[in-house]
Protein backbone atom coordinates (compact mmCIF):
# COMPACT_ATOMS: atom_id res chain seq x y z
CA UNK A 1 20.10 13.40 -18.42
CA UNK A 2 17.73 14.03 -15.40
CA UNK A 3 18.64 16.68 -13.30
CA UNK A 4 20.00 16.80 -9.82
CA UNK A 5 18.06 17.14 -6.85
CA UNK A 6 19.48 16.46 -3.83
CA UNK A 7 23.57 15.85 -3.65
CA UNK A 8 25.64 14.38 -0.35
CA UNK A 9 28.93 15.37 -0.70
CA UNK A 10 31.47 12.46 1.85
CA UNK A 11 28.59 13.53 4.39
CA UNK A 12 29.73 12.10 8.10
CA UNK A 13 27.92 12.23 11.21
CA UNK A 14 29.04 11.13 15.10
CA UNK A 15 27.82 11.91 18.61
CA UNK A 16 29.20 10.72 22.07
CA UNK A 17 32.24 9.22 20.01
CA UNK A 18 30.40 7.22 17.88
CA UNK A 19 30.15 7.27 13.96
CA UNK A 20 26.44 7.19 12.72
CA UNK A 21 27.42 7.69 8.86
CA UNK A 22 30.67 7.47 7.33
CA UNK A 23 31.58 9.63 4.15
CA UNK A 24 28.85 9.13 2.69
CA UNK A 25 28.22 10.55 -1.20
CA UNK A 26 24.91 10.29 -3.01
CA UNK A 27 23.42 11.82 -5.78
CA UNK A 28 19.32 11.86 -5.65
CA UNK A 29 17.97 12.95 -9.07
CA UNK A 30 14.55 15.02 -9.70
CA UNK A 31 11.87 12.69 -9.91
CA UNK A 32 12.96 9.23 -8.74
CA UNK A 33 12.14 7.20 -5.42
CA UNK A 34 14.61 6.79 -3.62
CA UNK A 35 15.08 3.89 -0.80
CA UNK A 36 17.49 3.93 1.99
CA UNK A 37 17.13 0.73 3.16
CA UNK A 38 19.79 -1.56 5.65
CA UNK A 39 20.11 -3.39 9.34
CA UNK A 40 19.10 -1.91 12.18
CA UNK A 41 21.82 0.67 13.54
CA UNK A 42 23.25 1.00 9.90
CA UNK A 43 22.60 4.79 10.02
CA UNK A 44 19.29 5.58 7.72
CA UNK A 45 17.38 7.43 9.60
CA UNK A 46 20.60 9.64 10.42
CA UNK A 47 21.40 9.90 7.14
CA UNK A 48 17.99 11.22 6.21
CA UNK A 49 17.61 13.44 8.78
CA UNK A 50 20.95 15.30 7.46
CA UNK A 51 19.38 15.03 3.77
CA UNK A 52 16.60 16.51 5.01
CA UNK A 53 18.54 19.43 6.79
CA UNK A 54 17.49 18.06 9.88
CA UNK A 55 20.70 16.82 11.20
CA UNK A 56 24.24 19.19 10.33
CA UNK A 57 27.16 16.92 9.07
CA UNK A 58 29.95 16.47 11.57
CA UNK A 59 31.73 17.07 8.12
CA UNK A 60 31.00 16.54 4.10
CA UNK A 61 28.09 19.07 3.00
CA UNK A 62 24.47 18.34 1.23
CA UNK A 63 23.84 20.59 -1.76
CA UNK A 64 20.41 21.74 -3.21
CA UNK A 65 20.82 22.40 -6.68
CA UNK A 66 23.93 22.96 -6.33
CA UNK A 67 23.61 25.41 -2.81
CA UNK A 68 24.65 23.89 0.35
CA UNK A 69 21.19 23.35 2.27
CA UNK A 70 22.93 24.75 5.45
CA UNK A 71 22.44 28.53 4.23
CA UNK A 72 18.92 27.86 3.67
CA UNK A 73 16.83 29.69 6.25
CA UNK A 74 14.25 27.11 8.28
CA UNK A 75 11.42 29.06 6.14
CA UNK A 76 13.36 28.05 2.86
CA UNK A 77 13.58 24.72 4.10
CA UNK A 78 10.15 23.79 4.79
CA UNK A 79 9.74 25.11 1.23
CA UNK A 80 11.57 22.57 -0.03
CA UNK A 81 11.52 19.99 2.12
CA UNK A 82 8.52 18.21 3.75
CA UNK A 83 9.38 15.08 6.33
CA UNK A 84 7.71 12.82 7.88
CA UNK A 85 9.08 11.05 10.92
CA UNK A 86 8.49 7.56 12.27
CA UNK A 87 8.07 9.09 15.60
CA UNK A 88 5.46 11.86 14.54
CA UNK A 89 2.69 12.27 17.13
CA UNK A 90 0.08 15.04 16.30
CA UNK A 91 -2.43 16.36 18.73
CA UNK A 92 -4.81 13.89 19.20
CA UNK A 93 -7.60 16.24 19.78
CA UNK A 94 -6.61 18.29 16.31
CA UNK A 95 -8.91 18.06 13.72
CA UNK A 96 -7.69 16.14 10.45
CA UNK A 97 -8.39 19.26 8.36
CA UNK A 98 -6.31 21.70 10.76
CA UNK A 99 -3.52 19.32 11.06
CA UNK A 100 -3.23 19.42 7.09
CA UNK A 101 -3.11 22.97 6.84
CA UNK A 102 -0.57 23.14 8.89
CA UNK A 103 1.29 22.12 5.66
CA UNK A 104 0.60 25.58 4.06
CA UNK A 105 2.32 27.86 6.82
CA UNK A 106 5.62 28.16 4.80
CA UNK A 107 3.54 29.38 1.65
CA UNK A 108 0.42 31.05 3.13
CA UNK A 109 1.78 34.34 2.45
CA UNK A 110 1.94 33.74 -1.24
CA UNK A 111 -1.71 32.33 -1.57
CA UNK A 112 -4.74 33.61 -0.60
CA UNK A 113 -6.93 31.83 1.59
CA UNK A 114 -9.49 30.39 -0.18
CA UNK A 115 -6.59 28.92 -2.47
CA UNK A 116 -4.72 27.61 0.63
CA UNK A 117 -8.20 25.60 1.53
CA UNK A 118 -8.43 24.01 -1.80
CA UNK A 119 -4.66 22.51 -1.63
CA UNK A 120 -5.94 20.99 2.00
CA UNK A 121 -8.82 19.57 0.43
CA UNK A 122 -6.77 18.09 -2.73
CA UNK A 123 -4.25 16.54 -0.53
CA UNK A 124 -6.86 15.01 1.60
CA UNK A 125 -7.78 13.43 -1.81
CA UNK A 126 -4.97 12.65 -3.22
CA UNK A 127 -4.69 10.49 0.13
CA UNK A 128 -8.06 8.83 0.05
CA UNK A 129 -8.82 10.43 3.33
CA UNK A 130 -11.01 13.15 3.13
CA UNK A 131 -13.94 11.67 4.80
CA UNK A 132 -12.31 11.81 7.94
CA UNK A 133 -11.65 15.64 7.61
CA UNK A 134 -13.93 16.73 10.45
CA UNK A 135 -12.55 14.43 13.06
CA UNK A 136 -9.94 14.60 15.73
CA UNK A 137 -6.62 12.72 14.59
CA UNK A 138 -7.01 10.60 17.87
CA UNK A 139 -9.86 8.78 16.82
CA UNK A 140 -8.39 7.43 13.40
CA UNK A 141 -6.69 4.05 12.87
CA UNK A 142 -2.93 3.54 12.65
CA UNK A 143 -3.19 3.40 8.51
CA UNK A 144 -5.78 6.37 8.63
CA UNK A 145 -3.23 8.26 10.71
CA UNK A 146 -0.20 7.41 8.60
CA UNK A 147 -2.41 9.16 5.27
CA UNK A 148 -2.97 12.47 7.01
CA UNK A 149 0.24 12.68 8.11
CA UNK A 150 1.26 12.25 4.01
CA UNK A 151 -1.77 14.68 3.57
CA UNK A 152 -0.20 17.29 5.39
CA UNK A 153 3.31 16.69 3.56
CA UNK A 154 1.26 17.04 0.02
CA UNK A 155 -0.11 19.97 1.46
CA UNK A 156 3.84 21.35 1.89
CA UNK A 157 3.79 21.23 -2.13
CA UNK A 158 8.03 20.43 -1.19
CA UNK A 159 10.23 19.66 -3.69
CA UNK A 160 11.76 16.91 -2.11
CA UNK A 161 9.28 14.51 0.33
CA UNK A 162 11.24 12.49 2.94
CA UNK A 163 9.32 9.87 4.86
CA UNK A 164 11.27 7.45 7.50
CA UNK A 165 9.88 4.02 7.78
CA UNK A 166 6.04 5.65 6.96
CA UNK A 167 5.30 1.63 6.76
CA UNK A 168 6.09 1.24 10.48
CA UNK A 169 3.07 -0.60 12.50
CA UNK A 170 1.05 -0.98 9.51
CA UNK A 171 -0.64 -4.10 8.20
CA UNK A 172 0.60 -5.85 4.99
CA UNK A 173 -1.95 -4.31 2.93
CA UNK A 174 -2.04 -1.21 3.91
CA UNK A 175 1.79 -0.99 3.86
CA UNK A 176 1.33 -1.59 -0.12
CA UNK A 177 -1.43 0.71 -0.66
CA UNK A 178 0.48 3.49 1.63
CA UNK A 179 3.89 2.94 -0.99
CA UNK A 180 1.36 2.88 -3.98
CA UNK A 181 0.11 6.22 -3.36
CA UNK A 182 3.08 7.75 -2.60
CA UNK A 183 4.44 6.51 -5.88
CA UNK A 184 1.64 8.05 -7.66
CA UNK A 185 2.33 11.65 -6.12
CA UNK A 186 5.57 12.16 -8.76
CA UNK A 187 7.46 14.24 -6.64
CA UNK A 188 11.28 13.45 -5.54
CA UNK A 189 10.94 11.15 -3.24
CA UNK A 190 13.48 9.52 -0.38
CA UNK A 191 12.10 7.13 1.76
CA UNK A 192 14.06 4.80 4.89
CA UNK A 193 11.96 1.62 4.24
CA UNK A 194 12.58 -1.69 6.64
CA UNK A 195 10.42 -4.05 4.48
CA UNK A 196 12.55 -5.25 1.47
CA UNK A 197 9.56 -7.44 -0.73
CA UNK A 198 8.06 -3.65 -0.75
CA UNK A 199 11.40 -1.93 -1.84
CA UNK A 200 11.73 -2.90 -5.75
CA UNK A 201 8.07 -2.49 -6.75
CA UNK A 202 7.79 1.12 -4.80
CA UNK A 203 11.88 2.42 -5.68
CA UNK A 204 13.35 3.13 -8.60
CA UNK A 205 16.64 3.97 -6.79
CA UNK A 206 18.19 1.71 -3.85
CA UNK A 207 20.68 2.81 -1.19
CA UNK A 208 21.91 -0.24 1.25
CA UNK A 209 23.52 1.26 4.32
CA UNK A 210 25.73 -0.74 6.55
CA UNK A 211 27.45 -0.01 9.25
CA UNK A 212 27.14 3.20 9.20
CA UNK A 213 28.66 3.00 5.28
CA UNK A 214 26.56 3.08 1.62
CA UNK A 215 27.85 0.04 0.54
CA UNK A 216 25.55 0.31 -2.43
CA UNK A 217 23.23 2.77 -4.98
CA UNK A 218 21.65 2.10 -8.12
CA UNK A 219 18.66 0.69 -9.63
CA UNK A 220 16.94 -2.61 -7.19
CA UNK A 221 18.40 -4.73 -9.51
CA UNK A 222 21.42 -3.68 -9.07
CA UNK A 223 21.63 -3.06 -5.29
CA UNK A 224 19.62 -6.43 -4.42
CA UNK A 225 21.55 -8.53 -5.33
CA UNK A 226 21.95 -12.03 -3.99
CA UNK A 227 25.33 -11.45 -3.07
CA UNK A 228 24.64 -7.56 -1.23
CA UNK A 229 21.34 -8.71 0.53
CA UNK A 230 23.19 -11.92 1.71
CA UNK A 231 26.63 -9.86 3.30
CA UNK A 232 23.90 -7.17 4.19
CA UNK A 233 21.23 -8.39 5.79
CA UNK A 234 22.16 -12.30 5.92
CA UNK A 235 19.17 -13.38 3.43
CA UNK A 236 18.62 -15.25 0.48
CA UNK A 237 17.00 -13.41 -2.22
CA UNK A 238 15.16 -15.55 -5.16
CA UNK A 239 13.97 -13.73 -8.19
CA UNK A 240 10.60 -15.28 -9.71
CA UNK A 241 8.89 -14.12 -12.66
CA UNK A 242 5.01 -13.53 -11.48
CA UNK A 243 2.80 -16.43 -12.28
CA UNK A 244 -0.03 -14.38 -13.98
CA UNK A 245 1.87 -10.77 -14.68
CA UNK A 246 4.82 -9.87 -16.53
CA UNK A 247 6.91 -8.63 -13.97
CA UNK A 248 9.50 -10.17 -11.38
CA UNK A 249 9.13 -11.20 -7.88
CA UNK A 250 11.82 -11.12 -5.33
CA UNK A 251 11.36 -13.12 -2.32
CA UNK A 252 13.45 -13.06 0.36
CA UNK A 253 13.94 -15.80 2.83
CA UNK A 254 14.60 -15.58 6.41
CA UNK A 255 17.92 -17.62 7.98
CA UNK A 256 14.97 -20.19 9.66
CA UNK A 257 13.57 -20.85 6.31
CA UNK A 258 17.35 -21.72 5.26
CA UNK A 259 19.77 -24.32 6.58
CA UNK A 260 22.51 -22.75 4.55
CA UNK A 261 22.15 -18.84 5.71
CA UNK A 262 24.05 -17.43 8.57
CA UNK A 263 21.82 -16.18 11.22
CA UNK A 264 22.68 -12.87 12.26
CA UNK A 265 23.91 -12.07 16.09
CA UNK A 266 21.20 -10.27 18.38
């Protein structure tokens, strides 16, 4: 049985009167990928944040091998726990390399310098970025941006990566290659991704939030379903074996590709 990495507990958050997540319970296990995925407004991003220890629960608790994440001390956090936000906006005038080692403060203590250096420069690999080491973050394109912001995560060495929409503003390709690598880094992995084709190929666990609710978890298989994607997120979803590999497809089709869907209020 793999072990337990990450547990919500009936976690609930609200603000200004409003509930953002409802009771929610999940269990993230050591080693898998998991996607939060849902409408806009649903709650994701809320519900990583708290995962993330971020955000405290209104009520319900988050537990770290078994330890409730709010006694961990922001130091023992960042040990943990690396994040990377949708809305992260480094220095523009930082260079790349600085920026990443920014990603060893919560360990620096325990390494000495010259080892500190060498995890930059591996992360910067593992990322396919460390050509652009030597220049200033503002000069890089959106995907190039996007990498050394994962660099600098890597460079965390956290037990638990969280990235929210890390796909957001990127091209189609580099979307895929982005998910690709981050699949090849084998750490625990929970991830708020928007674009569902990406979601089975790049998760092996699937969280669909609506309003506000997990209305499902499991394997993509078992969370996108025809029947949860259509009361979800008011698709049809077609599964296709691939005309030249042995694997499966899904394709999703948009209410104006389909007479028969119901188009979803603005």
């Amino acid at each position: 049985m793999s072990h337990i990495a990450l547990n919500a507990d009936a976690v609930t958050f609200r603000t200004d009167g409003q509930t953002l997540v409802d009771a929610v319970s999940l269990t993230v296990t050591c080693g898998c990928r998991l996607a939060i995925v849902g409408p806009n407004g649903a709650g994701k991003s809320t519900l990583l944040r708290m995962l993330a220890g971020l955000l405290q629960p209104t009520s319900g608790d988050i537990y770290l091998s078994g330890e409730s994440i709010s006694r961990l001390t922001p130091l023992e956090r960042a040990r943990q726990f690396a994040f990377v936000g949708q809305t992260d906006t480094p220095d523009p005038q930082l260079i790349v390399e600085d920026y990443v080692a920014l990603g060893r403060i919560p360990h620096s203590a325990a390494f000495t310098r010259a080892e500190n250096r060498e995890i930059v420069a591996q992360a910067l690999l593992r990322v396919k970025i460390a050509r652009c080491c030597g220049r200033r973050i503002g000069s890089l394109s959106g995907g190039e941006r996007q990498r050394v912001l994962l660099a600098r995560a890597i460079a965390q060495q956290p037990a638990v990566l969280f990235l929210d929409e890390p796909t957001n503003h990127l091209d189609p390709k580099a979307r895929s290659e982005l998910l690709s690598l981050v699949a090849g880094l084998e750490v625990t992995t929970i991830a708020v991704l928007h674009d569902l084709p990406l979601v089975a190929p790049f998760a092996t666990d699937v969280a669909v939030m609506d309003h506000a609710q997990l209305v499902a978890a499991g394997a993509p298989d078992q969370t996108l379903t025809p029947r949860i994607v259509s009361d979800v997120f008011e698709l049809d979803v077609l599964r296709l074996r691939h005309p030249s590999q042995d694997r499966e497809l899904m394709v999703f089709e948009t209410p104006e590709m389909s007479p028969h869907a119901h188009k979803r209020s603005l």
